[in-house]
PDB file of N, CA and C in Angstrom:
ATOM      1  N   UNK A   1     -23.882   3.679 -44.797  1.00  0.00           N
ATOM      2  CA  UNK A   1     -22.701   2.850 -44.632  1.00  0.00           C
ATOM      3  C   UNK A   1     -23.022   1.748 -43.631  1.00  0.00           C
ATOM      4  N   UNK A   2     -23.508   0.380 -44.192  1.00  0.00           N
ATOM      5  CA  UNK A   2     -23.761  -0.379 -43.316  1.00  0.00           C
ATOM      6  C   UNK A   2     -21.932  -1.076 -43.044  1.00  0.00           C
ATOM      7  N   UNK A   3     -22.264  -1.634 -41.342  1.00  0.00           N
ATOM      8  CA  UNK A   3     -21.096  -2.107 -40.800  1.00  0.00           C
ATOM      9  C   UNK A   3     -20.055  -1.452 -40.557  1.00  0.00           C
ATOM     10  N   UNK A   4     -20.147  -0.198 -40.736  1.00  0.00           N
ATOM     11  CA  UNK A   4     -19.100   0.962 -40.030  1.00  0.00           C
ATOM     12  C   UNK A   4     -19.445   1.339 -38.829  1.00  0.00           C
ATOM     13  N   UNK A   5     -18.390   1.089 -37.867  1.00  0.00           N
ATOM     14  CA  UNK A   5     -18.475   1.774 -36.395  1.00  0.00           C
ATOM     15  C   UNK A   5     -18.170   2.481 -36.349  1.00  0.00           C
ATOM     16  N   UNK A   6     -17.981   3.618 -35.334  1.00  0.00           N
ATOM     17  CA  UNK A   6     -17.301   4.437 -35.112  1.00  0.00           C
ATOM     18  C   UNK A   6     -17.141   4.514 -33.252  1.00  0.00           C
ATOM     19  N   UNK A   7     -15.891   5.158 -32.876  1.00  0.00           N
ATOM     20  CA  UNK A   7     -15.573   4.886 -31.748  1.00  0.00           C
ATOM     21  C   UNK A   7     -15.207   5.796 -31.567  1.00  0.00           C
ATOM     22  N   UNK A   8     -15.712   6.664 -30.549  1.00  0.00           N
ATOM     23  CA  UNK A   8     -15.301   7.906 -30.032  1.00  0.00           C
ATOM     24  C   UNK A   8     -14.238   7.795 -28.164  1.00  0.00           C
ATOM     25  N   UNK A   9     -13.254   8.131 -28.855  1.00  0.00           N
ATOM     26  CA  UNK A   9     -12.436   7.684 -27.695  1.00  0.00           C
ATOM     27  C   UNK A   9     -11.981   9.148 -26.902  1.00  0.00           C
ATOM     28  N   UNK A  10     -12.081   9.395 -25.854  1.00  0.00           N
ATOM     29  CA  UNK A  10     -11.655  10.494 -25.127  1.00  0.00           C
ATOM     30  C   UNK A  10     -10.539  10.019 -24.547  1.00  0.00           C
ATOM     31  N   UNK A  11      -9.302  11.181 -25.089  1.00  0.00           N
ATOM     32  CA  UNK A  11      -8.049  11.059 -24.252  1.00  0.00           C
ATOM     33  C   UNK A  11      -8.261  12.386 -23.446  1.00  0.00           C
ATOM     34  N   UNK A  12      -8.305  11.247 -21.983  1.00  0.00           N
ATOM     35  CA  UNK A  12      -8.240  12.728 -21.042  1.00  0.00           C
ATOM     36  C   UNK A  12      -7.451  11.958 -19.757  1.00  0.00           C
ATOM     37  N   UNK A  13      -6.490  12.946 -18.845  1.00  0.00           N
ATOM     38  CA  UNK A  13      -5.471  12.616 -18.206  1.00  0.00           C
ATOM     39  C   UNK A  13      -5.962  12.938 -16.722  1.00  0.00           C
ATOM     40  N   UNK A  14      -5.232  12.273 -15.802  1.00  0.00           N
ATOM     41  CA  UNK A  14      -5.405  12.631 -13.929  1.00  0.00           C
ATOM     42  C   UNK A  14      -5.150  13.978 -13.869  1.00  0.00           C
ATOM     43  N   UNK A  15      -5.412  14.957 -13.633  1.00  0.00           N
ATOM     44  CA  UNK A  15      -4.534  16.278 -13.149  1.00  0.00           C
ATOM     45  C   UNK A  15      -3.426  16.007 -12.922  1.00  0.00           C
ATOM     46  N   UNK A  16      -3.632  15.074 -11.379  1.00  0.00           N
ATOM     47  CA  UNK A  16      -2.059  14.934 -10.764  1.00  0.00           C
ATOM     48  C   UNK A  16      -1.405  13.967 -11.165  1.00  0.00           C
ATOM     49  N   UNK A  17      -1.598  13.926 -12.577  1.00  0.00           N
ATOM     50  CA  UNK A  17      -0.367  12.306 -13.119  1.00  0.00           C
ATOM     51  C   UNK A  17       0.001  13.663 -13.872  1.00  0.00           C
ATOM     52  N   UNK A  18      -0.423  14.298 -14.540  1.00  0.00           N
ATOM     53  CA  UNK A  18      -0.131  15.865 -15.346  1.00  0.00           C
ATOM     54  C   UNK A  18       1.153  16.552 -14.614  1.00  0.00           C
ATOM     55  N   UNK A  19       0.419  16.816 -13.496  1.00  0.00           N
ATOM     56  CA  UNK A  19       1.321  17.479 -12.914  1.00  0.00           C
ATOM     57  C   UNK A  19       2.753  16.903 -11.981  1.00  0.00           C
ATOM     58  N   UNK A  20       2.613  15.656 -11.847  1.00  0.00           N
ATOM     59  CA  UNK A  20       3.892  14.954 -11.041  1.00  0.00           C
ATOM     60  C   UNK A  20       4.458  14.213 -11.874  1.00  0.00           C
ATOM     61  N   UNK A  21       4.338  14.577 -13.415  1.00  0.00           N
ATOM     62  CA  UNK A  21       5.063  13.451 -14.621  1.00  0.00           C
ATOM     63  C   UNK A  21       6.650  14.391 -14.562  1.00  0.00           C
ATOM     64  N   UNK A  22       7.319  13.075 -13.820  1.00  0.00           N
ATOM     65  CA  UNK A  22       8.736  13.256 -13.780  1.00  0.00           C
ATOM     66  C   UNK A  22       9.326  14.054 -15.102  1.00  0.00           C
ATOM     67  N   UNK A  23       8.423  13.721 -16.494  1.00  0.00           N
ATOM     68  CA  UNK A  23       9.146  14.166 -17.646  1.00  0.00           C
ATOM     69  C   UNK A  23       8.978  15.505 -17.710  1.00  0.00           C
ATOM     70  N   UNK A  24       8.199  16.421 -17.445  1.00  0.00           N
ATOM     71  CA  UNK A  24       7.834  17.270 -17.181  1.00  0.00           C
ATOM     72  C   UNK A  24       8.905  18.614 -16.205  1.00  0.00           C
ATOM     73  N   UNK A  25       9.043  19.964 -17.219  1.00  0.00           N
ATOM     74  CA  UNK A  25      10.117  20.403 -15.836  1.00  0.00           C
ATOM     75  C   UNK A  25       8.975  21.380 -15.338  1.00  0.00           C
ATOM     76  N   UNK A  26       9.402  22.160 -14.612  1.00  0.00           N
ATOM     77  CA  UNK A  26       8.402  22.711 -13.379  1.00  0.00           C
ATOM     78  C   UNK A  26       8.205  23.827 -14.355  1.00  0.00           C
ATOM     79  N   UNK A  27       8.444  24.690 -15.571  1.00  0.00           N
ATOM     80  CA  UNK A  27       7.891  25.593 -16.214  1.00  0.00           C
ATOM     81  C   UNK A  27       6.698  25.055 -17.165  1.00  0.00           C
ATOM     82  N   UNK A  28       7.158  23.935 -17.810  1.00  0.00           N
ATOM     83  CA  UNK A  28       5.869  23.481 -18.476  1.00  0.00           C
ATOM     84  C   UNK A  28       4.532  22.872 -17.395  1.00  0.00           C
ATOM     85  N   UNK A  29       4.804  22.479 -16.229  1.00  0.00           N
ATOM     86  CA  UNK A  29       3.775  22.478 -15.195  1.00  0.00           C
ATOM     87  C   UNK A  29       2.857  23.838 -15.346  1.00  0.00           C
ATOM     88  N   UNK A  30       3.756  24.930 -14.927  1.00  0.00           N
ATOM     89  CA  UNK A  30       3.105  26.167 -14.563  1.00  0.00           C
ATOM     90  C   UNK A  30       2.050  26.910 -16.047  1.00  0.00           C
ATOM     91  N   UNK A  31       3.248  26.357 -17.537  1.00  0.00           N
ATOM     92  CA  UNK A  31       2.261  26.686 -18.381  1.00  0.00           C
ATOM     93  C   UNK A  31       1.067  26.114 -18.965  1.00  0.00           C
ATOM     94  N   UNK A  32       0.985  24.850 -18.350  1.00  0.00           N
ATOM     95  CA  UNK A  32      -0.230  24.056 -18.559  1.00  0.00           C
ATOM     96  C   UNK A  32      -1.604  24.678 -18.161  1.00  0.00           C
ATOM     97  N   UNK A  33      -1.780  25.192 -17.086  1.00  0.00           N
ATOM     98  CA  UNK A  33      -2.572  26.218 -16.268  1.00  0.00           C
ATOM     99  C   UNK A  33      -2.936  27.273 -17.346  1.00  0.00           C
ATOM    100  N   UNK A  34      -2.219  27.985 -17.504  1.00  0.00           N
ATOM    101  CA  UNK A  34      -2.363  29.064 -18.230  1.00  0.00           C
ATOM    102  C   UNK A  34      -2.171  29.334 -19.412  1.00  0.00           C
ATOM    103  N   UNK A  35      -2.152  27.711 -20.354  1.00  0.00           N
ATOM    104  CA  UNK A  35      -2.327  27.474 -21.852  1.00  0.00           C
ATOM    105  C   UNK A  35      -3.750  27.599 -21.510  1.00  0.00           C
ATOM    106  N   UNK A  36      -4.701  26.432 -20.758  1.00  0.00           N
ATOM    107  CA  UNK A  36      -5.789  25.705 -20.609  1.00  0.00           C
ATOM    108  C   UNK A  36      -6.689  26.807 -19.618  1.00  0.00           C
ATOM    109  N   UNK A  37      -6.640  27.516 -19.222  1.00  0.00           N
ATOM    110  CA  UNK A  37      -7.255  28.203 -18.325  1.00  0.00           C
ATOM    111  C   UNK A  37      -6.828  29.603 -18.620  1.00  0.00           C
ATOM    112  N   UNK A  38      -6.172  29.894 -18.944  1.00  0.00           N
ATOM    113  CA  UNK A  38      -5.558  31.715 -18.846  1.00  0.00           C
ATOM    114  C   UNK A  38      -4.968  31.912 -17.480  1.00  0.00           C
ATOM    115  N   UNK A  39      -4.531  33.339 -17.809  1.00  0.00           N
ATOM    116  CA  UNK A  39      -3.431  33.854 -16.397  1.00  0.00           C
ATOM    117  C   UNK A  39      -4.696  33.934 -15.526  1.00  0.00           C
ATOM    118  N   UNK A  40      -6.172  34.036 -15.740  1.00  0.00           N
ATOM    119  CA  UNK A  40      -6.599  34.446 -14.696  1.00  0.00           C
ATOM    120  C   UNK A  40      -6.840  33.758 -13.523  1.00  0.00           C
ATOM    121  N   UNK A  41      -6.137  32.077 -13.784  1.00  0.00           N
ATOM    122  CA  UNK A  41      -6.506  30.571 -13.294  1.00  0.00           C
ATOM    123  C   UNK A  41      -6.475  30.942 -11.753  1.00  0.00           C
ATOM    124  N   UNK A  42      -5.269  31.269 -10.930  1.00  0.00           N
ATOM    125  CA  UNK A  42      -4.985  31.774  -9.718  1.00  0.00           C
ATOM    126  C   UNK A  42      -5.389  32.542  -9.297  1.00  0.00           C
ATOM    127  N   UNK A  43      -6.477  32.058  -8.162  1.00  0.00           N
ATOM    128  CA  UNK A  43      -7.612  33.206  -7.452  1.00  0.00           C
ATOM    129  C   UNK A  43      -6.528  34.492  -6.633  1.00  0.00           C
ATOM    130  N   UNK A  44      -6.676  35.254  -7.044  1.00  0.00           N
ATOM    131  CA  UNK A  44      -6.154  36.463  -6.144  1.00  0.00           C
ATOM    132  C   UNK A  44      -6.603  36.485  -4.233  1.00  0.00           C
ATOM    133  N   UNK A  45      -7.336  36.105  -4.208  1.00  0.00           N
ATOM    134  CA  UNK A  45      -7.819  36.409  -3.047  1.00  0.00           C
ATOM    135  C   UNK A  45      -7.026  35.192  -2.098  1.00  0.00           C
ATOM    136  N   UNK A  46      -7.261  35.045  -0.542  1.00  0.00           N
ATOM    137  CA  UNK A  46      -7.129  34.140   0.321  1.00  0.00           C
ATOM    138  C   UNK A  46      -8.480  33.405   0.127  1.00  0.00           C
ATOM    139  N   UNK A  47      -8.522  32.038   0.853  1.00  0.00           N
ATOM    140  CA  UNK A  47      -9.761  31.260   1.374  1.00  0.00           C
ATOM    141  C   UNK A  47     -10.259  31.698   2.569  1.00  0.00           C
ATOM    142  N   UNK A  48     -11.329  32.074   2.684  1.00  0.00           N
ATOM    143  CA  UNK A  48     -11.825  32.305   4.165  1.00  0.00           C
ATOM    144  C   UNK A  48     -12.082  31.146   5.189  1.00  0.00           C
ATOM    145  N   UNK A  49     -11.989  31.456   6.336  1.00  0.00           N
ATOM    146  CA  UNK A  49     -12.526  30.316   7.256  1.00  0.00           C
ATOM    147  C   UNK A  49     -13.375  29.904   7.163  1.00  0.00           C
ATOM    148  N   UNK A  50     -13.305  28.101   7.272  1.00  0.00           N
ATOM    149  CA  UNK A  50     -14.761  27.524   7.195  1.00  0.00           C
ATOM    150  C   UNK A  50     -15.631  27.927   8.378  1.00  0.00           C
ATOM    151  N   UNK A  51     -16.780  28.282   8.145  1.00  0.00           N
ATOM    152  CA  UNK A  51     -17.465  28.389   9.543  1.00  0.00           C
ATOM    153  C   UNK A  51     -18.281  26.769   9.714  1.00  0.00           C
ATOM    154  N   UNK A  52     -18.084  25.570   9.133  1.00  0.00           N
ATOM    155  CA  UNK A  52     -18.320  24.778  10.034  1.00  0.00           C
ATOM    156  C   UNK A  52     -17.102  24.266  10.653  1.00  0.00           C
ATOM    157  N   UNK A  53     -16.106  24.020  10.550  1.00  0.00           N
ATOM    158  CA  UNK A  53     -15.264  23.788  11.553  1.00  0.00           C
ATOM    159  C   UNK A  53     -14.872  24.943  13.043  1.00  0.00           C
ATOM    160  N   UNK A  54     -15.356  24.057  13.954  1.00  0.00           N
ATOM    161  CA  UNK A  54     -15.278  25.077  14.979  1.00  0.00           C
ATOM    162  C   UNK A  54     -13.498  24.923  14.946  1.00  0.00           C
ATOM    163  N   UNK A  55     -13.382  26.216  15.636  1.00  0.00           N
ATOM    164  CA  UNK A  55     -11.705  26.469  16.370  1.00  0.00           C
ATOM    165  C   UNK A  55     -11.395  25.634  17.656  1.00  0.00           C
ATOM    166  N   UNK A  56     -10.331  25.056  18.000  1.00  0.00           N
ATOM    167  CA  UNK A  56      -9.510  23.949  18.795  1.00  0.00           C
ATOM    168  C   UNK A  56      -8.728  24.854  19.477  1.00  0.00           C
ATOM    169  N   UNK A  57      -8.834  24.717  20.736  1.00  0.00           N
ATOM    170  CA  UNK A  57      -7.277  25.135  21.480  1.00  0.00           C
ATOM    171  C   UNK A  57      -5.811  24.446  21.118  1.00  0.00           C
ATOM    172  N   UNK A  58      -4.640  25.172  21.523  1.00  0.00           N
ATOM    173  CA  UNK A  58      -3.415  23.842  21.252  1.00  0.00           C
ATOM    174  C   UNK A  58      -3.642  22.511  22.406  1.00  0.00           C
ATOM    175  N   UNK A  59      -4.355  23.123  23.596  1.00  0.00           N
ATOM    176  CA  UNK A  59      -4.340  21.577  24.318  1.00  0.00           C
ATOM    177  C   UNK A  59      -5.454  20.441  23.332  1.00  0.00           C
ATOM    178  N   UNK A  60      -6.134  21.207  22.792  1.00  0.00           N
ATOM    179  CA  UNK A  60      -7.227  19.601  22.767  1.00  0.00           C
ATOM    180  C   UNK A  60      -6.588  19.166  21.329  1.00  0.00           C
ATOM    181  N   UNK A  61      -6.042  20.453  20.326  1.00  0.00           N
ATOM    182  CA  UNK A  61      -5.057  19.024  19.286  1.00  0.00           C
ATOM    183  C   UNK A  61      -4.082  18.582  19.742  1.00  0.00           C
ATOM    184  N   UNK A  62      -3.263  18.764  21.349  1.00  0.00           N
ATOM    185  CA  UNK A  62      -2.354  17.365  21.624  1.00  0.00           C
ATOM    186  C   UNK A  62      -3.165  16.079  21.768  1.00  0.00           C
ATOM    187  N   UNK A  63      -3.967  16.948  22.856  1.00  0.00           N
ATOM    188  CA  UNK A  63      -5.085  15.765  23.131  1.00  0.00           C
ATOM    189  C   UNK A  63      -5.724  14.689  22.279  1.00  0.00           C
ATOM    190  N   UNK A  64      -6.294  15.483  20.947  1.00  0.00           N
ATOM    191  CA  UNK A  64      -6.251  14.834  19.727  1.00  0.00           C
ATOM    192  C   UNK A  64      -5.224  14.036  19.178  1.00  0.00           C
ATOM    193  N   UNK A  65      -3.650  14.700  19.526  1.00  0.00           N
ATOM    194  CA  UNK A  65      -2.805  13.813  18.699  1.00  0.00           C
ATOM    195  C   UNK A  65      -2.149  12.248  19.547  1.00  0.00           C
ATOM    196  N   UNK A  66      -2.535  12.621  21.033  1.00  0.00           N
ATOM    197  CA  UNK A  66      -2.081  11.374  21.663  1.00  0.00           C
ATOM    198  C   UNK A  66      -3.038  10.390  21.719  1.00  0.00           C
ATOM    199  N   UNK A  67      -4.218  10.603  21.804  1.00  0.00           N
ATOM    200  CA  UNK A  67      -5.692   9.448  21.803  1.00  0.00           C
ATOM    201  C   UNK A  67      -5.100   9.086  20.084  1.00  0.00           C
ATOM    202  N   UNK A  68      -4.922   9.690  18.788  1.00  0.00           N
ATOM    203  CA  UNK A  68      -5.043   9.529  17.834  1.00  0.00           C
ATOM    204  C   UNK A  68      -3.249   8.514  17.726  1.00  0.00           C
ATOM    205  N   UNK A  69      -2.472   8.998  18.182  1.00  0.00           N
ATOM    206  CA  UNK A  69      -1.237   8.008  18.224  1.00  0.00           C
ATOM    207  C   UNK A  69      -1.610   7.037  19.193  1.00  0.00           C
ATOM    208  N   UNK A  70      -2.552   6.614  20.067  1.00  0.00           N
ATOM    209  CA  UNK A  70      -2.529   5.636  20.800  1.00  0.00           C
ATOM    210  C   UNK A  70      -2.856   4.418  19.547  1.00  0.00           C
ATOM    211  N   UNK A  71      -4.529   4.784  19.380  1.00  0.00           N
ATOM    212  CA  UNK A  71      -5.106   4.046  18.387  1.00  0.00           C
ATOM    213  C   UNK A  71      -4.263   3.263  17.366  1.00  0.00           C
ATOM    214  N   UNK A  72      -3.438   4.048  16.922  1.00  0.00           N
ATOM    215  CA  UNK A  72      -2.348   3.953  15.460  1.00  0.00           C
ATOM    216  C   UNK A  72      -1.867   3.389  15.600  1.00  0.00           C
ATOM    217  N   UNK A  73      -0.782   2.995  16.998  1.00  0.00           N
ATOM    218  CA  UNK A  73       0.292   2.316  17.587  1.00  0.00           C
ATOM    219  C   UNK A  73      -1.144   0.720  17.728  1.00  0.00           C
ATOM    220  N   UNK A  74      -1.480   0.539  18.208  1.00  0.00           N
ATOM    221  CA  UNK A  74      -2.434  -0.330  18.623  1.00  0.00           C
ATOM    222  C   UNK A  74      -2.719  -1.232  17.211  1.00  0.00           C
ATOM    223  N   UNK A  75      -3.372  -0.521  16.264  1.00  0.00           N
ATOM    224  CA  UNK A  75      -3.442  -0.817  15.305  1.00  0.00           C
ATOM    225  C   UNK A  75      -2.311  -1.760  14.104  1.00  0.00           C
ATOM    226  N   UNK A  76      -1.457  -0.868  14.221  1.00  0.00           N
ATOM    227  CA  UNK A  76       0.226  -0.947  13.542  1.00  0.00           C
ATOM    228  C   UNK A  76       0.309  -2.746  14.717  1.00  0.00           C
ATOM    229  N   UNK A  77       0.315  -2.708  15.597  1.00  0.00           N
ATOM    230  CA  UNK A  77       0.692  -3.679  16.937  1.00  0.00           C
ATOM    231  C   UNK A  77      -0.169  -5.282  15.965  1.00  0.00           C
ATOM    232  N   UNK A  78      -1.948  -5.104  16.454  1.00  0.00           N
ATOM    233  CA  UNK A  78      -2.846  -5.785  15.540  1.00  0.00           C
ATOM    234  C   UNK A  78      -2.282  -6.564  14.052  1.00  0.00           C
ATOM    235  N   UNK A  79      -1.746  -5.535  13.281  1.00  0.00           N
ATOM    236  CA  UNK A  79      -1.551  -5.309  11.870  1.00  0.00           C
ATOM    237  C   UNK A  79      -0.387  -6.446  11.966  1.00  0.00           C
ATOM    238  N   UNK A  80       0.542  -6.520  12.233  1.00  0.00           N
ATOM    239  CA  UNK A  80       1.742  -6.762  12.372  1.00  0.00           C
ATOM    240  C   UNK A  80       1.506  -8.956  13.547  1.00  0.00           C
ATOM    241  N   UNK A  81       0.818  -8.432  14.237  1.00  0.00           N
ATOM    242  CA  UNK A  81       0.425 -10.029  15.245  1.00  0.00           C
ATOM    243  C   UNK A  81      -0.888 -10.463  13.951  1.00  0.00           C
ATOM    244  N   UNK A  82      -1.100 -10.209  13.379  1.00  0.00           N
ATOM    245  CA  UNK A  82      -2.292 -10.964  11.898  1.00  0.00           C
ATOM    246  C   UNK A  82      -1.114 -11.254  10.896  1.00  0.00           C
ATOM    247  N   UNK A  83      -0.052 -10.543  11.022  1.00  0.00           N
ATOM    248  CA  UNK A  83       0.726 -10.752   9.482  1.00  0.00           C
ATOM    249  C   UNK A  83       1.633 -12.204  10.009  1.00  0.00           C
ATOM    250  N   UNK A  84       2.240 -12.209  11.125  1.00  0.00           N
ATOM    251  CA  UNK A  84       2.594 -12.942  11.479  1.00  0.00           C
ATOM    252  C   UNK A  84       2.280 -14.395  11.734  1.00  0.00           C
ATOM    253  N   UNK A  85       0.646 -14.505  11.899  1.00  0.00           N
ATOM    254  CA  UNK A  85      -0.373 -15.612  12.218  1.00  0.00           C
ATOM    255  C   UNK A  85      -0.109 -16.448  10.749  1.00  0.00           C
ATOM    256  N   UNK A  86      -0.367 -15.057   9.551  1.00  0.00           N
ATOM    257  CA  UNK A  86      -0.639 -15.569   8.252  1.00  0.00           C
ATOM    258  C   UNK A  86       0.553 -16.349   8.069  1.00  0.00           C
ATOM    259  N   UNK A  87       1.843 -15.629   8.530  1.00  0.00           N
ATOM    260  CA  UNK A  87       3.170 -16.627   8.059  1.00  0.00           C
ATOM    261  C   UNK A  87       2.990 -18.379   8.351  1.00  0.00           C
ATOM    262  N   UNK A  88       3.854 -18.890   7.294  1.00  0.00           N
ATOM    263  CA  UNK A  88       3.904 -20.549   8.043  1.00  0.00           C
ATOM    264  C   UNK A  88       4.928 -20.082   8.913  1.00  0.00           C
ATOM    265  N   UNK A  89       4.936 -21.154   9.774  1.00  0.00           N
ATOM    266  CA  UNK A  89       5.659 -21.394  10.508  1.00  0.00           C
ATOM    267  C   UNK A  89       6.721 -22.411  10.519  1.00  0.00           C
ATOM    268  N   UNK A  90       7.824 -21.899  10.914  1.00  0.00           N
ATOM    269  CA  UNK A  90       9.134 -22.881  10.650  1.00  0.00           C
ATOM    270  C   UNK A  90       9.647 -23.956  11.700  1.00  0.00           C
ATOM    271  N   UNK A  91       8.557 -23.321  13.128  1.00  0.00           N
ATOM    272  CA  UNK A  91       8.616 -23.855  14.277  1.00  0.00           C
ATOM    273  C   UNK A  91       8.566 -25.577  14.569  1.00  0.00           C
ATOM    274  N   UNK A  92       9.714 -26.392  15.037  1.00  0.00           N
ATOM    275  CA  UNK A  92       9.150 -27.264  14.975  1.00  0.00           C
ATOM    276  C   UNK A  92       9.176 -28.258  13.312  1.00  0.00           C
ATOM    277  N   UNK A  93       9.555 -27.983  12.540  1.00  0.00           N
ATOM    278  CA  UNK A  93       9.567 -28.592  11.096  1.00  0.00           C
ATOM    279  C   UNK A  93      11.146 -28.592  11.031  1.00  0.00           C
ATOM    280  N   UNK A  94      11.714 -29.720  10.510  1.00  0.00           N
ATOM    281  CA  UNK A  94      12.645 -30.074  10.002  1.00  0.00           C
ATOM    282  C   UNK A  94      12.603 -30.604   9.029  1.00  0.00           C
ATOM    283  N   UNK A  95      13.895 -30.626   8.584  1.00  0.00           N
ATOM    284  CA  UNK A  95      14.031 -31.606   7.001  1.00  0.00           C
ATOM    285  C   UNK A  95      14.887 -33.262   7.989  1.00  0.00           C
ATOM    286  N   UNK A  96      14.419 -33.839   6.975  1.00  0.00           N
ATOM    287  CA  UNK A  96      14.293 -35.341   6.756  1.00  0.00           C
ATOM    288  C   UNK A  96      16.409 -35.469   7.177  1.00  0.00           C
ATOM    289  N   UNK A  97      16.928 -34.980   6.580  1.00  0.00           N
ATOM    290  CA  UNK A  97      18.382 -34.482   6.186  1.00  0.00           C
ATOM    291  C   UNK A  97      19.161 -34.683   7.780  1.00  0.00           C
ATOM    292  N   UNK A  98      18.340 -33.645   8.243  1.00  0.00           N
ATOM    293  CA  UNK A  98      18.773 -33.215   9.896  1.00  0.00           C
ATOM    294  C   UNK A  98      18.636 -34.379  10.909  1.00  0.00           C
ATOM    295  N   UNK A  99      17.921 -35.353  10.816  1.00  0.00           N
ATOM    296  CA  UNK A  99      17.781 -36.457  11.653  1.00  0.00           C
ATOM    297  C   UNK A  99      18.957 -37.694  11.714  1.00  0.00           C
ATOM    298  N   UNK A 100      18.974 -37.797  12.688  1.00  0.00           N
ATOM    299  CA  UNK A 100      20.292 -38.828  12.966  1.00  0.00           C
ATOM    300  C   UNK A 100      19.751 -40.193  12.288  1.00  0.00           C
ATOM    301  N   UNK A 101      20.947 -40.755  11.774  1.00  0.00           N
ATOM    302  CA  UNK A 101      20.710 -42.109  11.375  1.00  0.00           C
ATOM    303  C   UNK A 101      20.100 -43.247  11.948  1.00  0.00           C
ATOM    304  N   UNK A 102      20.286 -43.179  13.305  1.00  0.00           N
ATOM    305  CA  UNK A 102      20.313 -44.232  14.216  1.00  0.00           C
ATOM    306  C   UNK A 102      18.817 -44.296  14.467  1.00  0.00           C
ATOM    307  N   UNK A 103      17.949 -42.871  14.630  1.00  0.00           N
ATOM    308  CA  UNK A 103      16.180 -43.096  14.845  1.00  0.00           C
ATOM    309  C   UNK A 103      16.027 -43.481  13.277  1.00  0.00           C
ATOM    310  N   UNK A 104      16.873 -43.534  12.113  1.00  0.00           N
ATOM    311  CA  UNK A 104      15.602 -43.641  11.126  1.00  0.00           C
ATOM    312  C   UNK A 104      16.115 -45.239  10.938  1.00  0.00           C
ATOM    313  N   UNK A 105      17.099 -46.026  11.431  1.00  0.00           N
ATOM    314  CA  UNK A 105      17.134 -47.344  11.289  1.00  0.00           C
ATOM    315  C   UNK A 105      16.087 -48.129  12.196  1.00  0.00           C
ATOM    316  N   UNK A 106      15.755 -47.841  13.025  1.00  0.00           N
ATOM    317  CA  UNK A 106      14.192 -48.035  13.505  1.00  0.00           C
ATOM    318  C   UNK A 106      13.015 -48.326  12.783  1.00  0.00           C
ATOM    319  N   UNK A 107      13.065 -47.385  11.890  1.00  0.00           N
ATOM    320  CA  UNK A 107      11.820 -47.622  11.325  1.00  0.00           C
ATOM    321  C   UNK A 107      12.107 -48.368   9.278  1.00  0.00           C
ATOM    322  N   UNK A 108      13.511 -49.098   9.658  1.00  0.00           N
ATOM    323  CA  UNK A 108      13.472 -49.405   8.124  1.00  0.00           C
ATOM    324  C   UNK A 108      12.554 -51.120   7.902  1.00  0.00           C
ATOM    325  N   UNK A 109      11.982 -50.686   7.183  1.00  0.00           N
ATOM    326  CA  UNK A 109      11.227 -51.997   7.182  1.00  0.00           C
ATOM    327  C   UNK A 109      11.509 -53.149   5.547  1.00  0.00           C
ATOM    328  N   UNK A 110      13.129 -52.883   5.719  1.00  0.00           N
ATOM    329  CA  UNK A 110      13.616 -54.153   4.671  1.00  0.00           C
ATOM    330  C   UNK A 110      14.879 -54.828   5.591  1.00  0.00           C
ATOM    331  N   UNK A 111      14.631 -55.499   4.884  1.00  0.00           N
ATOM    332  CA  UNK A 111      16.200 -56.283   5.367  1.00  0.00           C
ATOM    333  C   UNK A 111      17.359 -55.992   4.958  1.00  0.00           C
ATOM    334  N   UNK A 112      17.793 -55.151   4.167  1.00  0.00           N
ATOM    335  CA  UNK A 112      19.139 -54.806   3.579  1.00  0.00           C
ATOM    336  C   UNK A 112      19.323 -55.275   2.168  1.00  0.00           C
ATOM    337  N   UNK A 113      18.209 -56.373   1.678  1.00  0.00           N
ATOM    338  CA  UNK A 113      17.998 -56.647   0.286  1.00  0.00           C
ATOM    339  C   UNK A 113      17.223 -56.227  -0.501  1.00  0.00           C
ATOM    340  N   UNK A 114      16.455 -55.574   0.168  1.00  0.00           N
ATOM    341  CA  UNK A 114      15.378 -54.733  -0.542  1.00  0.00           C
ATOM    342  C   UNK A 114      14.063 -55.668  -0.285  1.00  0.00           C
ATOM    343  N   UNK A 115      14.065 -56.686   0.614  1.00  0.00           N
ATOM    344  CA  UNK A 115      12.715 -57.690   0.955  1.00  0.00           C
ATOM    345  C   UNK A 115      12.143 -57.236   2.020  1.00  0.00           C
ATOM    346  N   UNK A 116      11.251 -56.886   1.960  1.00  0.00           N
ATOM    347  CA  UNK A 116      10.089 -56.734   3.268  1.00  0.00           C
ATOM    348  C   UNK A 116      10.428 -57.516   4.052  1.00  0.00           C
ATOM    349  N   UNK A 117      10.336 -57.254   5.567  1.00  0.00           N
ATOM    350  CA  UNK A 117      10.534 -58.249   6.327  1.00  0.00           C
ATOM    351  C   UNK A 117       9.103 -58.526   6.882  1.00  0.00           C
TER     352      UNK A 117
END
């Protein structure tokens, strides 16, 4: 068969667009699992501790969380004085409208007939 293509198209989906599709109610979530996998999908057991993460006291994750909210705040601060830079500025600009009559007869350069003076 000359000039026949063929196109092999895979429909395959996010997990989590699967699982957070509003259309979806929370039983057909749960049977998706266990159409596609069987009941045995859900490990029985717990996760054990990682042994590379060492263990933290509660002082050093405050410690962690105030150095880590300093940064953030700082950042957010940065984030916010750049967004502002990017804005134009209104400072200082007027419209043509707002100016008194009397400075723009100053600068009219006809005579009232429409002749250059």
């Amino acid at each position: 068969m000359v000039g026949t293509r063929r196109l092999s198209v895979s429909f395959t989906q996010n997990l989590s667009a699967v699982l957070s599709d509003p259309g979806r109610s929370r039983s057909e979530v749960n049977t998706f699992f266990t159409r596609h996998w069987g009941d045995s999908f859900v490990p029985p057991t717990t996760i054990p501790r990682s042994t590379l993460i060492p263990p933290i006291s509660d002082q050093q994750f405050v410690a962690h969380q105030k150095n880590t909210g300093k940064v953030y705040k700082r950042y957010h601060a940065t984030k916010r004085a750049l967004a502002a830079l990017q804005q134009p500025s209104t400072c200082g600009e007027g419209d043509s409208d707002d100016l008194p009559l009397v400075s723009t007869k100053v600068y009219d350069v006809t005579d009232g007939e429409g002749d250059i003076r």
